[in-house]
Protein backbone atom coordinates (compact mmCIF):
# COMPACT_ATOMS: atom_id res chain seq x y z
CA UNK A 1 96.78 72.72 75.51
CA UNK A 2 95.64 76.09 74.48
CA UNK A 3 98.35 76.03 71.67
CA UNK A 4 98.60 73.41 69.12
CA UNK A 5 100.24 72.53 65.82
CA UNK A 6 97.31 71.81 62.73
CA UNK A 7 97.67 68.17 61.45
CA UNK A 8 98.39 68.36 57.86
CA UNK A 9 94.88 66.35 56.96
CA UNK A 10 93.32 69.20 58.25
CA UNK A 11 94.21 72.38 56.03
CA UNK A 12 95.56 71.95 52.86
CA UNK A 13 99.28 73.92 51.92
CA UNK A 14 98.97 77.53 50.92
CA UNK A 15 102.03 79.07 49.17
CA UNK A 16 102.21 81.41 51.50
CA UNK A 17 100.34 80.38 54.65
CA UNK A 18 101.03 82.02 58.03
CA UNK A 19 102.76 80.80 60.58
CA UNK A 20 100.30 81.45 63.73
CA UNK A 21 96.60 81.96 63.85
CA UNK A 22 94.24 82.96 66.59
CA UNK A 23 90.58 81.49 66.34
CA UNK A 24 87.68 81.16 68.52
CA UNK A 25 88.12 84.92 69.98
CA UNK A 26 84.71 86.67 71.32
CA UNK A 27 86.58 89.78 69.94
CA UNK A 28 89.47 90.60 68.65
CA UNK A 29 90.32 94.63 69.46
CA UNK A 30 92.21 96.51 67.03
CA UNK A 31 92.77 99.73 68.65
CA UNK A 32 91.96 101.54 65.84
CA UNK A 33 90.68 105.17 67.26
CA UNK A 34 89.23 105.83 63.57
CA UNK A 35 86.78 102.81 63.79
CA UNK A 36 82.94 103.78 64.94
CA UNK A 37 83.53 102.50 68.25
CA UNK A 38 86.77 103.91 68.97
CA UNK A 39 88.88 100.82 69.08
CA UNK A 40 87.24 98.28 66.22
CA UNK A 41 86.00 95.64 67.80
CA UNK A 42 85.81 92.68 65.58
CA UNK A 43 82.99 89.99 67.22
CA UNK A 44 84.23 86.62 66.49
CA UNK A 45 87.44 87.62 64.84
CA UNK A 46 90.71 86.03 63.94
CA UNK A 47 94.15 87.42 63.31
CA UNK A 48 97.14 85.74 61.11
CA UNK A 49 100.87 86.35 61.92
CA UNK A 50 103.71 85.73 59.61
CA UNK A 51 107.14 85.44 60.86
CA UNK A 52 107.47 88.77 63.16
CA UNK A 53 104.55 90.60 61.65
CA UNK A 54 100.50 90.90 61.47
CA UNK A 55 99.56 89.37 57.94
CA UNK A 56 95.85 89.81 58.67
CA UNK A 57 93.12 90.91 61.23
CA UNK A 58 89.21 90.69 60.41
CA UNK A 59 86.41 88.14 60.84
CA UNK A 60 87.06 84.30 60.99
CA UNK A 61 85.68 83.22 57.76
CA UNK A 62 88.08 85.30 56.10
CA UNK A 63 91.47 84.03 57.83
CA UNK A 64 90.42 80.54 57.55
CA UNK A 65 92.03 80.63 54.00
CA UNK A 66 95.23 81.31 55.64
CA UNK A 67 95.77 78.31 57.80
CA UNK A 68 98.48 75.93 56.31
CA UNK A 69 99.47 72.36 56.92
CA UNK A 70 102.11 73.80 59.54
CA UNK A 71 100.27 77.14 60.55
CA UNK A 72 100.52 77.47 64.52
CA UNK A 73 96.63 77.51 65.70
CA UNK A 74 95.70 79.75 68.94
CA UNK A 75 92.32 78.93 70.46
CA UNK A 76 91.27 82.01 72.54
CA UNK A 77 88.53 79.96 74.07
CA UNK A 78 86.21 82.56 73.50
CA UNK A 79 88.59 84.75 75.31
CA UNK A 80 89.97 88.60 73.69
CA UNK A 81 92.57 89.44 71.57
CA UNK A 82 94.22 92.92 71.63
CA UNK A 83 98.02 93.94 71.51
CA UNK A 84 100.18 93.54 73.85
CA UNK A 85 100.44 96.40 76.19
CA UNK A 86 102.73 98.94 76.20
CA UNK A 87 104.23 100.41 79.30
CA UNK A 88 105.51 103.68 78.97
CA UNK A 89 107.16 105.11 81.83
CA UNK A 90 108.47 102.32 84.21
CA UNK A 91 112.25 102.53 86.44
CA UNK A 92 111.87 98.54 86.35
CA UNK A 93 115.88 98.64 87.18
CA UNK A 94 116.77 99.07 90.64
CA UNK A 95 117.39 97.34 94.26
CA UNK A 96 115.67 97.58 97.16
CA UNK A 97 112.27 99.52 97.47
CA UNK A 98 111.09 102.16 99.87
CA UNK A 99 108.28 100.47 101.65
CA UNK A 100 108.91 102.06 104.82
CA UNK A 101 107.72 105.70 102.92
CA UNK A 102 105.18 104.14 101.32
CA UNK A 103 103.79 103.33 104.73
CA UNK A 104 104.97 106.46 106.30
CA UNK A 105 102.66 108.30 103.24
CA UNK A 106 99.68 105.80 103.91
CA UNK A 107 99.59 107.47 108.08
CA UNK A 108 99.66 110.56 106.54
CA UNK A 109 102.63 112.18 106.27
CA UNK A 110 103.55 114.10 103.19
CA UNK A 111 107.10 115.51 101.99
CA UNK A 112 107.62 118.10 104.58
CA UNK A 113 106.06 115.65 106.57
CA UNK A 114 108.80 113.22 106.22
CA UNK A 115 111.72 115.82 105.98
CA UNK A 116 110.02 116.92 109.23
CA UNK A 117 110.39 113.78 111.27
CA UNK A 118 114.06 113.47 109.76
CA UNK A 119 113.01 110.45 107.13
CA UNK A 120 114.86 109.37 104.30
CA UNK A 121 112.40 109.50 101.05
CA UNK A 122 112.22 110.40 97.21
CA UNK A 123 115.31 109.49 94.93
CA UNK A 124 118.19 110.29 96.78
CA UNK A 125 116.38 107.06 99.63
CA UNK A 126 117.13 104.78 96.70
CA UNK A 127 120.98 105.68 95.99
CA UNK A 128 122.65 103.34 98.44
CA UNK A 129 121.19 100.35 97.73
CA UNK A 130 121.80 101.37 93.62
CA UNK A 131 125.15 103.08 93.62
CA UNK A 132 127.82 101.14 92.10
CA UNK A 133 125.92 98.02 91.37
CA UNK A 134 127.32 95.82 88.07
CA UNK A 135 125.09 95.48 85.59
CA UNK A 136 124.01 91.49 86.15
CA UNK A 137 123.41 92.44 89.99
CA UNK A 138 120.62 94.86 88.42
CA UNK A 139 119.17 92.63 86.26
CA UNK A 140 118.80 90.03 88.65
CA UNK A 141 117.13 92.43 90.80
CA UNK A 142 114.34 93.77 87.62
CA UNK A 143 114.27 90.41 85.68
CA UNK A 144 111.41 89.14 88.17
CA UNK A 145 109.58 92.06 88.27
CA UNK A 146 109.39 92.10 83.89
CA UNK A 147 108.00 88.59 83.82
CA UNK A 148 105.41 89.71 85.96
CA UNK A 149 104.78 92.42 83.76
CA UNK A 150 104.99 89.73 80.97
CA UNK A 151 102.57 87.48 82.47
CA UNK A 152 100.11 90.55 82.74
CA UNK A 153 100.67 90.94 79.22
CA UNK A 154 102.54 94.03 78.54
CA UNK A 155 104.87 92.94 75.60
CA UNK A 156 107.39 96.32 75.20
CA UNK A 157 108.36 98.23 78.57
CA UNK A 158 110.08 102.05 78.78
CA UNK A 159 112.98 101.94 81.85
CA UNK A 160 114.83 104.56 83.05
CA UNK A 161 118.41 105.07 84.79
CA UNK A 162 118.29 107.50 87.51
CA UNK A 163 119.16 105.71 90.78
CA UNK A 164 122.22 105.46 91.78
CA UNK A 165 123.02 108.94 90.35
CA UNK A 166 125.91 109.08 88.85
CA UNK A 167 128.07 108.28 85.89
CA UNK A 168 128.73 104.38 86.10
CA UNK A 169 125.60 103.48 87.97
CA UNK A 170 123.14 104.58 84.74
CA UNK A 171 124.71 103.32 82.66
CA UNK A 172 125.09 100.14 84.65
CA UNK A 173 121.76 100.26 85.00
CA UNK A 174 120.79 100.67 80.91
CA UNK A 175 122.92 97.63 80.66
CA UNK A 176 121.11 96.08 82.83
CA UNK A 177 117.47 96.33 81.07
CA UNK A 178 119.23 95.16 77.94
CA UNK A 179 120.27 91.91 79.81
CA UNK A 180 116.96 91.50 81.10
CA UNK A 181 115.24 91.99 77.42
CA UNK A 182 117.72 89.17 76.24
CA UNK A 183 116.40 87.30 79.50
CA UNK A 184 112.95 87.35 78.88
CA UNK A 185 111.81 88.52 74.98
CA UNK A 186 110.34 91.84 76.49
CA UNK A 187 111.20 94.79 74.35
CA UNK A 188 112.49 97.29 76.09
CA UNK A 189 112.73 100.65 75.72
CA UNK A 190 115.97 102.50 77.63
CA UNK A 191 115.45 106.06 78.57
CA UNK A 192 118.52 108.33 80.32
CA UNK A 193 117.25 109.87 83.30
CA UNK A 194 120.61 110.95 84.80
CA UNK A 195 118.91 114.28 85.87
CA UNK A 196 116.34 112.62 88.50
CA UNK A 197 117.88 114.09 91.44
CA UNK A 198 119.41 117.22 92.84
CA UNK A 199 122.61 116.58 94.22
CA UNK A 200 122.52 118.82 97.50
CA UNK A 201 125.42 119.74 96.31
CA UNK A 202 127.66 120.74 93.56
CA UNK A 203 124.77 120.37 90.73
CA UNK A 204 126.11 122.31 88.23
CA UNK A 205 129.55 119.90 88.31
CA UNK A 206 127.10 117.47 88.02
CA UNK A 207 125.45 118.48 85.31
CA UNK A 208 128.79 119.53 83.18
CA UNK A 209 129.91 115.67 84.06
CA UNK A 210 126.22 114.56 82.90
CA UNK A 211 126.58 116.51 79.86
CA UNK A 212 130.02 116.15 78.80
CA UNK A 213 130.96 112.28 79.51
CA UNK A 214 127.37 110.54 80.55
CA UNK A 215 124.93 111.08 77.48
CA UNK A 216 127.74 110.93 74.50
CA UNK A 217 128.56 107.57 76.64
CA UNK A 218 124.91 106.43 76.33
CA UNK A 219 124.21 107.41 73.03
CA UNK A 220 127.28 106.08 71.84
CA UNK A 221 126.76 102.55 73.41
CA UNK A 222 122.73 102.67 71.70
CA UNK A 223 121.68 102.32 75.47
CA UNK A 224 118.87 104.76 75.65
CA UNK A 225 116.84 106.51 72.67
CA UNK A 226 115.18 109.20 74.78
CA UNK A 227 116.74 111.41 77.73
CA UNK A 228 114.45 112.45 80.52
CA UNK A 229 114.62 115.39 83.01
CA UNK A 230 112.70 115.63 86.30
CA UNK A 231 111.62 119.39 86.41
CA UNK A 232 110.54 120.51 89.88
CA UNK A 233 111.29 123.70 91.74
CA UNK A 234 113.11 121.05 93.95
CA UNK A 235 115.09 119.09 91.21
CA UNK A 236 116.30 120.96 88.24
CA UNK A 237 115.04 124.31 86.94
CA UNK A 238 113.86 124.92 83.56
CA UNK A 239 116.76 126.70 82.09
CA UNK A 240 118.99 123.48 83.49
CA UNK A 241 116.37 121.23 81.74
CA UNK A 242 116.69 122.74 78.70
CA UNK A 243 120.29 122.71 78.87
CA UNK A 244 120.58 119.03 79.12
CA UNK A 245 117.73 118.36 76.79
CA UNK A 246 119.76 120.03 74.30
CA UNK A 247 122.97 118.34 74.79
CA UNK A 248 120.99 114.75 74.27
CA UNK A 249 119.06 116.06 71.36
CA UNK A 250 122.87 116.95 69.48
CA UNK A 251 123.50 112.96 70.36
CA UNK A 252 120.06 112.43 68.89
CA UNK A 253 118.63 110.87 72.19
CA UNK A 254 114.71 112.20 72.14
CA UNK A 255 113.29 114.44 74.92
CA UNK A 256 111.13 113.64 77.64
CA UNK A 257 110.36 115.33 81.35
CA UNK A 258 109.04 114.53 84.42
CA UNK A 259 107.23 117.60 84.91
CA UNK A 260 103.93 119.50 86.29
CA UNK A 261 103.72 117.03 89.16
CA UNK A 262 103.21 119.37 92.03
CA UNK A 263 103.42 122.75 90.66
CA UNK A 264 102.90 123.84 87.16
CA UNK A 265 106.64 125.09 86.47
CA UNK A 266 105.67 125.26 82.76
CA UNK A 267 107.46 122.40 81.64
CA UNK A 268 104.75 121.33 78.96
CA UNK A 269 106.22 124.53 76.80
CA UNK A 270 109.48 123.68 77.34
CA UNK A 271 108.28 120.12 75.81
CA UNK A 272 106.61 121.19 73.18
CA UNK A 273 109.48 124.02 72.32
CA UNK A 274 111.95 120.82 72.27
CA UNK A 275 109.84 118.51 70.50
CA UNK A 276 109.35 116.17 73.29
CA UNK A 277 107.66 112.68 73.13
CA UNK A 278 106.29 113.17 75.88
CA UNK A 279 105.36 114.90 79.36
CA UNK A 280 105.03 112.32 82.21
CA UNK A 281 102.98 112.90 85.43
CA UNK A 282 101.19 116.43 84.39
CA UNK A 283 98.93 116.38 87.09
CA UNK A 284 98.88 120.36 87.42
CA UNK A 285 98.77 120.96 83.57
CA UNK A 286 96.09 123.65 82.70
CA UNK A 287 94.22 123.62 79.73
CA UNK A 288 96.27 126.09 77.71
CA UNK A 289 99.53 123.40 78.69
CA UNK A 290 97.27 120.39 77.05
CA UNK A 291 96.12 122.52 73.90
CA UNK A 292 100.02 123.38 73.37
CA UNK A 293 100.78 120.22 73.93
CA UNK A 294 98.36 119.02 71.39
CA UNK A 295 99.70 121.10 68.68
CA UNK A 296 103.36 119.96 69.56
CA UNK A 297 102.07 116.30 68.95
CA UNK A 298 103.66 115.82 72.69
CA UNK A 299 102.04 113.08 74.54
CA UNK A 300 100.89 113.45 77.78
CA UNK A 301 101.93 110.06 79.95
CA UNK A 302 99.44 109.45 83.48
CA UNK A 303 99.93 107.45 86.25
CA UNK A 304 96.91 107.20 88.12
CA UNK A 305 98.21 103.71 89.69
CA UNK A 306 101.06 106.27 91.14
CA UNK A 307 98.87 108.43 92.00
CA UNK A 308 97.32 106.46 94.41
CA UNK A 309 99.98 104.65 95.78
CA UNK A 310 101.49 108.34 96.77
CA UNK A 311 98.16 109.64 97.52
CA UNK A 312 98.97 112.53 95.73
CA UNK A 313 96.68 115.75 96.52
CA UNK A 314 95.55 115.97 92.96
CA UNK A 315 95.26 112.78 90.92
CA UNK A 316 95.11 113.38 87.34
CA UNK A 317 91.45 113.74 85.75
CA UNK A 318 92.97 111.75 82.47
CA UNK A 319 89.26 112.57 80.85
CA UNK A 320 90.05 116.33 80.68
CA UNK A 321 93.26 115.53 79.63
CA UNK A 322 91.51 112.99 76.81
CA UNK A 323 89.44 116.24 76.10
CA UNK A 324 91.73 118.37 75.21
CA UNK A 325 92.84 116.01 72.32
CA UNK A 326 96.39 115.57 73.62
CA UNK A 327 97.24 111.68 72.85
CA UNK A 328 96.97 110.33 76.75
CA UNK A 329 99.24 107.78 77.47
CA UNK A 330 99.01 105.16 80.73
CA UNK A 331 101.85 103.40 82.13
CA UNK A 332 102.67 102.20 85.81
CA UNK A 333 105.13 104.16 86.97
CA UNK A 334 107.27 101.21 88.54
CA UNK A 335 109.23 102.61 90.73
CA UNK A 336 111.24 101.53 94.72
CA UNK A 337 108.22 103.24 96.32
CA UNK A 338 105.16 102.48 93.89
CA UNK A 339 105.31 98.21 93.22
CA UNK A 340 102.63 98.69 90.12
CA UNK A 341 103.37 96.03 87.45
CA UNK A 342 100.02 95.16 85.80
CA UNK A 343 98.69 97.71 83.12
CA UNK A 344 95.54 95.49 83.15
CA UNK A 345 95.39 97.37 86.78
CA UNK A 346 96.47 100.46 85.68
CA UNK A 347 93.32 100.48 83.34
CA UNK A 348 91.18 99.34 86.03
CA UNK A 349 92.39 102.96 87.74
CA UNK A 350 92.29 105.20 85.03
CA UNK A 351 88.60 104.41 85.06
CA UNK A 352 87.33 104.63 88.47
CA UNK A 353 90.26 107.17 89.48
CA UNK A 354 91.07 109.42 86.18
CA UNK A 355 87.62 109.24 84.09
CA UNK A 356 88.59 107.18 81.20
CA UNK A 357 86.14 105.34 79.42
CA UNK A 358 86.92 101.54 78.75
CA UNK A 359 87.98 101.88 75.05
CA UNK A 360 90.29 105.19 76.36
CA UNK A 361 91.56 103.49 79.15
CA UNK A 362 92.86 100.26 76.44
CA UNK A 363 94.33 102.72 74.24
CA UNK A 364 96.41 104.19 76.96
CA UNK A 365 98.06 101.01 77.23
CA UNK A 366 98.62 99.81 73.81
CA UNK A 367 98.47 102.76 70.90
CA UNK A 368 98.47 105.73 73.00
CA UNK A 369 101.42 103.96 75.10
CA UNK A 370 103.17 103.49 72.02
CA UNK A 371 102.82 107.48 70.81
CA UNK A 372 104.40 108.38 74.10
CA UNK A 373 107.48 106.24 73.38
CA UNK A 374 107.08 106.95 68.69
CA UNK A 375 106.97 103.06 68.45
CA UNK A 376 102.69 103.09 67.37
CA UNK A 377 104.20 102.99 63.61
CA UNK A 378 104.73 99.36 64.85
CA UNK A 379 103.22 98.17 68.01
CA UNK A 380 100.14 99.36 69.58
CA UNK A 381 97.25 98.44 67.62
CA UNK A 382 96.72 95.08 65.12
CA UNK A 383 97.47 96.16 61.31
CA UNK A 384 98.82 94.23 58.49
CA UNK A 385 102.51 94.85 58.59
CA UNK A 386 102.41 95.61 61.88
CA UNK A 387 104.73 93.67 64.71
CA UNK A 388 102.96 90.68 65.75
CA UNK A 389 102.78 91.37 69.78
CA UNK A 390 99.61 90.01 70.82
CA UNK A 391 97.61 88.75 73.91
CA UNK A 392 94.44 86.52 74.51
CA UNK A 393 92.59 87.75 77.63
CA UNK A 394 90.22 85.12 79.69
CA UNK A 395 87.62 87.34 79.57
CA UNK A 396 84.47 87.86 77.24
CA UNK A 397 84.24 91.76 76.68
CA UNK A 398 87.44 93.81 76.55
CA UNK A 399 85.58 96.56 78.69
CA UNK A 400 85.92 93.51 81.92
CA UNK A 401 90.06 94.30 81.56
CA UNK A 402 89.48 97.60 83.72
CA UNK A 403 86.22 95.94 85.38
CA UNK A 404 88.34 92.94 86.92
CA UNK A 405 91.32 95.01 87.60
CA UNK A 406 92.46 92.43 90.82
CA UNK A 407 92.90 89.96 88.13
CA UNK A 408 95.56 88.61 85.80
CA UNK A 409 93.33 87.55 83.00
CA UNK A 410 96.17 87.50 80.54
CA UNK A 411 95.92 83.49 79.05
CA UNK A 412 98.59 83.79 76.54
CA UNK A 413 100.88 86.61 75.48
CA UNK A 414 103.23 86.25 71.99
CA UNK A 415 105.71 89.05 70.88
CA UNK A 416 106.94 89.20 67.69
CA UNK A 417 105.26 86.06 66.18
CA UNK A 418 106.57 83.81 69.28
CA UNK A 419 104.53 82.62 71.86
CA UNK A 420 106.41 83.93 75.25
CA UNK A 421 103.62 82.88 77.47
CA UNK A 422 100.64 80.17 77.50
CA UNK A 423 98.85 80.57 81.01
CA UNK A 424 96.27 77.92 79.74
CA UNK A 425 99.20 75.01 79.23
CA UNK A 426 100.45 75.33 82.02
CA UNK A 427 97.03 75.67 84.40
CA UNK A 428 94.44 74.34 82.04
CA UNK A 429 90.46 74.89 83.12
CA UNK A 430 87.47 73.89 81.78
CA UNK A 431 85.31 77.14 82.14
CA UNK A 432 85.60 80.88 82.92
């Protein structure tokens, strides 16, 4: 058993000891940009947890003191410790997937390509197997898909609505990712992404119903925290964009867009006019975008997993991005016609796809992750007083997460203080 309870002969009683300890780590990570090496790598470190929070972090000798008659004891097995990952743009709710585009894309054809041959695709593929569907349907449908994610170690998850396009259905679907954070101990995050489609027609009926009766309904249900709005020149316009962003901000649901994914439309301004948390996809933003975006304190969230899986034209090069000093976020991107859950993978593309070094590539999935979705006061990196979400990897360096990127080398996962997930009791091995 990788997790074990101390006999009492073996530590004496602290007055305050904490409740779970991890020893025997080859590192633990802190992803702590500010550190020498960019994340503060602790060799042969330790970290203490107290009820839901991070008590301390630092070498062994000096947690050692903290281990009490009762204290929960974590052996890493020479394995790594960093926080659990963050996933910042995911639509983990929906039915159904569109495999037949995905294969369509991987012979070749592209949009027009598809619209050409009289396909289905995008979206609007996705609405009738997602219209109408009761919450507990949806959650049935997502709740395997977020233990996988679990089991891969990412601890908090952004979802969006946005499929079956209409009133009932997202917030059916917000619903949903509630049930399935009951479900499973995940934390997730609910964005509104009502505006994810163009209707072909009637959209501005649809966006008076959207703005009138959809986001005071999710705001005043605490279903979502942020509203989203996919800006294309074939989805909604900027002036529409703003328009909705401005209704959710009077509700006090946070801005974020879809934007910049084929064509810079100039949505990073709009963001950074509206105070956005951030801009997701990006993939044509210039360098005058990413220094606005900078100054906004907008975060720019990649998807270089996506990328691939669409074969877009012009993946994102996530070092210029990192360049510019705008906070680069990574997240999957689960969506019906990308079936990305592991950010251990994600990392493993932002390097040999994007650019990102190693220690980048971690922060985009734990700190910078949590920027993109304002949660890093509390998750993201390991801090005193910080949320104790936490996973062991069964690896030696931290750098093999994005080197091994076919693997699952997540051993045991724990989210606020409680052990969700302990790989190594249920498939125990004697070596690496």
């Amino acid at each position: 058993m990788l997790v074990r309870e101390t006999p009492a002969e073996e530590k004496p009683t602290l007055a305050a000891p904490a409740d779970l300890v991890i020893l025997g780590a080859a590192q633990v990570v802190l992803c702590d940009p500010g550190r020498p090496d960019g994340v503060g790598v602790v060799d042969g470190g330790a970290v203490a947890v107290r009820g839901e929070e991070i008590v301390a972090a630092g070498p062994a000798a000096e947690i050692l003191a903290l281990i009490g008659a009762h204290t929960q004891i974590v052996d890493a097995r020479g394995g790594v410790v960093t926080p659990g990952l963050v996933d910042c743009h995911t639509h983990l709710v929906f039915e159904g997937d569109r495999s037949g585009e995905y294969f369509h894309r991987t012979r070749g054809l592209d949009d027009a390509g598809l619209t050409a041959a009289g396909l289905s695709w995008g979206v609007p593929a996705s609405r009738p197997a997602n219209a109408g569907l009761p919450p507990d349907r949806l959650a049935e449908a997502a709740l395997r898909r977020a233990r996988s994610m679990l089991a891969c170690g990412t601890t908090t998850i952004e979802t969006k609505s946005g499929y079956g396009l209409d009133h009932d259905s997202d917030l059916a679907s917000l619903e949903a990712a509630r049930l399935v954070a009951q479900a499973t101990g995940v934390e997730i995050v609910g964005t509104y992404l009502g505006a994810h489609a163009r209707p072909k027609e009637g959209a501005a009926r649809y966006l008076d119903r959207m703005i009138a009766d959809t986001i005071p309904a999710v705001a005043e249900g605490g279903l979502a925290e942020f509203c989203d709005v996919y800006v294309d020149p074939d989805v909604f316009t900027l002036d529409e964009c703003r328009r909705v962003l401005a209704a959710a901000s009077d509700v006090g649901l946070v801005a974020k867009l879809h934007t910049d994914a084929r064509v810079n439309v100039g949505g990073a301004r709009l963001a950074a006019e509206v105070g956005a948390a951030s801009v997701d996809h990006g993939n044509m933003l210039s360098d005058a975008d990413l220094r606005v975006l900078a100054d906004a304190g907008t975060s720019v969230a990649v998807f270089p997993g996506f990328d691939w899986a669409v074969n877009h034209p012009r993946p994102v090069n996530a070092r210029r991005f990192a360049c510019s000093g705008v906070n680069v976020a990574l997240a999957t991107d689960l969506c019906p016609v990308c079936w990305h859950l592991s950010q251990q993978v994600t990392m493993g593309f932002a390097c040999r796809l994007s650019g990102l070094s190693p220690e980048a590539a971690l922060l985009g999935v734990t700190l910078n992750a949590a920027k993109a979705i304002r949660r890093d006061n509390r998750i993201g990196s390991i801090a005193p007083g910080k949320q104790a979400d936490l996973v062991v990897f069964d690896v030696p360096d931290f750098r093999q997460l994005a080197f091994r990127f076919g693997t699952n080398a997540a051993a045991v996962v724990i989210k606020k203080g409680r052990v969700l997930l302990d790989a190594m009791a249920v498939n125990p091995r004697d070596g690496r």
